[in-house]
Protein backbone atom coordinates (compact mmCIF):
# COMPACT_ATOMS: atom_id res chain seq x y z
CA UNK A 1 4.69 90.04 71.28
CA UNK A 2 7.85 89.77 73.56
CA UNK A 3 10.65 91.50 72.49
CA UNK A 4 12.73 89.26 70.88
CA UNK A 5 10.44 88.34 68.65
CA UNK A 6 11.72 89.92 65.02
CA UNK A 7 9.29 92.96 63.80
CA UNK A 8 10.41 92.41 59.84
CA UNK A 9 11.28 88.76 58.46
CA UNK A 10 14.34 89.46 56.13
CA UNK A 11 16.19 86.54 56.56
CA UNK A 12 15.93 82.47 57.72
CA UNK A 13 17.09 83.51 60.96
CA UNK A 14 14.33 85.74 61.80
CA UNK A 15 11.76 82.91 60.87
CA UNK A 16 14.03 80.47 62.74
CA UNK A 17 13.56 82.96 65.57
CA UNK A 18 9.96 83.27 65.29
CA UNK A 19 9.04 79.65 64.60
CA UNK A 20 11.57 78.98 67.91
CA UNK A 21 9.50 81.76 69.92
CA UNK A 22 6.33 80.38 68.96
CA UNK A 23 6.79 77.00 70.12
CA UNK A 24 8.28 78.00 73.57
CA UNK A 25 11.51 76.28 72.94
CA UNK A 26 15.08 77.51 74.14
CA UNK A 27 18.02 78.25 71.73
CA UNK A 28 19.49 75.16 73.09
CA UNK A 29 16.47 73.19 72.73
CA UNK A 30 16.67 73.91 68.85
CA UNK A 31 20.31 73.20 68.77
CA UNK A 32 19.76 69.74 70.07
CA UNK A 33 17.22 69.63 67.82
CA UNK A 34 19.01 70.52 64.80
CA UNK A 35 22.12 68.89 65.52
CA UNK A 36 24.34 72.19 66.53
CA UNK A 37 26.09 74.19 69.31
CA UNK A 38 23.46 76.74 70.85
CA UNK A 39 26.17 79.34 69.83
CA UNK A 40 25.34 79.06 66.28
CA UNK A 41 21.50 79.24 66.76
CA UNK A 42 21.74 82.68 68.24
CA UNK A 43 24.33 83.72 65.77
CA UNK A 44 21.64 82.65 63.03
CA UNK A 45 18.72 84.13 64.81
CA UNK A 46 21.17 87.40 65.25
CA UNK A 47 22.10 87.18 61.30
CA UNK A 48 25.83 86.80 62.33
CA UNK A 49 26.29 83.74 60.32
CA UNK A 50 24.45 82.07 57.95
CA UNK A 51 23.15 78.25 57.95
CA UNK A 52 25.35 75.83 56.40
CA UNK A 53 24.03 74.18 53.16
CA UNK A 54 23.52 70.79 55.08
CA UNK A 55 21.26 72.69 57.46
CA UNK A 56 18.87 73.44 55.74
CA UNK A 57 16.49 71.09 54.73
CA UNK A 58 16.13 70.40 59.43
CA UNK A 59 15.77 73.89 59.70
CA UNK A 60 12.73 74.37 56.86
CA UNK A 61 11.60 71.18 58.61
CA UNK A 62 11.34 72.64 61.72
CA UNK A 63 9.93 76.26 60.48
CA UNK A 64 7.44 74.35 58.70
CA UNK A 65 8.08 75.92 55.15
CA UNK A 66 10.63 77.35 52.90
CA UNK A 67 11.00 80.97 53.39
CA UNK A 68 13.92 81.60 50.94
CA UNK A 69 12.23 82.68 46.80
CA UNK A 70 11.28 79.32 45.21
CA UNK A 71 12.59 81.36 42.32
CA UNK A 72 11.22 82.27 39.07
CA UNK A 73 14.25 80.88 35.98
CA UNK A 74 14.68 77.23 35.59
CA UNK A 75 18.50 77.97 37.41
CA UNK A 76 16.25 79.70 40.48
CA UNK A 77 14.29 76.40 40.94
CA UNK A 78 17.42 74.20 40.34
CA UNK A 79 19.16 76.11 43.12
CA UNK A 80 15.98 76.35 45.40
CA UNK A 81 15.50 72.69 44.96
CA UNK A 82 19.52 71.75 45.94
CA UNK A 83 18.94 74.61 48.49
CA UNK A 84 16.08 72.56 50.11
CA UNK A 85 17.30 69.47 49.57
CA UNK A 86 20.81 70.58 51.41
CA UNK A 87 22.80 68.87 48.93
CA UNK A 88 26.16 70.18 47.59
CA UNK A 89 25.90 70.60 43.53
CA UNK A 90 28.11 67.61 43.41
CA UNK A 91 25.74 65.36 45.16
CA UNK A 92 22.52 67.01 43.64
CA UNK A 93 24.05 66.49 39.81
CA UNK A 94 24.69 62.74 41.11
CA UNK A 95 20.54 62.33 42.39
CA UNK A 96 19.84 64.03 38.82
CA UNK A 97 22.12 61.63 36.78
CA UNK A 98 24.41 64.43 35.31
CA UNK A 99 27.42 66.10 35.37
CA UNK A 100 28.04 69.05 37.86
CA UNK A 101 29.30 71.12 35.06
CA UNK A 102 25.84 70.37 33.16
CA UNK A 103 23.88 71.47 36.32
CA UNK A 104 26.04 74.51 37.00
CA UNK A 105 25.34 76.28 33.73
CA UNK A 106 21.27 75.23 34.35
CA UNK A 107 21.70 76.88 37.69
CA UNK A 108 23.46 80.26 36.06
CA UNK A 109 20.88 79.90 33.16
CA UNK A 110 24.09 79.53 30.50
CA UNK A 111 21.99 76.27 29.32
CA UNK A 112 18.68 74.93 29.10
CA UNK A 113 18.64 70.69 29.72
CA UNK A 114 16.31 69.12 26.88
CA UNK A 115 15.72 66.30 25.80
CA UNK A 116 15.10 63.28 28.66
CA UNK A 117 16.87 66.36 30.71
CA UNK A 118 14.09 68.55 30.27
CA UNK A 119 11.65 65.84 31.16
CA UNK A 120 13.78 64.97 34.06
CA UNK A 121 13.81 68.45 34.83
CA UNK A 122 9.54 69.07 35.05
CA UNK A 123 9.21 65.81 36.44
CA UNK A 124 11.82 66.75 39.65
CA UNK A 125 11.04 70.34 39.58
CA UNK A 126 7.45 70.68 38.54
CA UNK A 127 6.03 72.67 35.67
């Protein structure tokens, strides 16, 4: 294993890392690839900085999977799912048909949706 390759995978920069190491590619070859400054690649891959939201869903494409918990409450999967999807909880209420507010307290687990929510909810989410 060359050196910078990470020895415990803690956080989506270390599997950014990895996933960049395996394929040979350069921290600017990712940037380009993911639409940012080869500055902020190392300072993911360095756990500096975090990914923005918007980020996201380019860099799980590239990695190949989602290395962040799916989680295990209904608010987990709601977040997980925004979280993937890179969308703000403005725009994910919108592609849901409800009101931030509404999807806020799912997210914190303060409500449950029912109703056509609830089949919304398994339908977008899963069981």
């Amino acid at each position: 294993m060359p050196a910078a390759y990470p020895r415990a995978f803690r956080t989506l920069g270390d599997y950014l890392r990895q996933r960049r190491l395996e394929l040979g590619l350069l921290q600017r070859e990712v940037a380009e690839r993911l639409g940012v400054d080869p500055c902020t690649v190392t300072n993911w891959e360095l756990n500096r900085t975090s990914p923005a939201l918007c980020f996201l869903p380019r860099i799980i494409g590239l990695i190949g999977f989602d290395p962040l918990p799916p989680g295990r409450s209904l608010g987990e999967r709601f977040r997980a799912a925004r979280r993937r999807a890179g969308c703000s909880r403005e725009r994910f209420a919108r592609l849901l048909g409800v009101d931030p507010g509404t999807l806020g307290r799912w997210e914190r687990n303060l409500r449950v949706p029912t109703g056509r929510y609830a089949r919304l909810a398994e339908a977008f989410l899963g069981p």
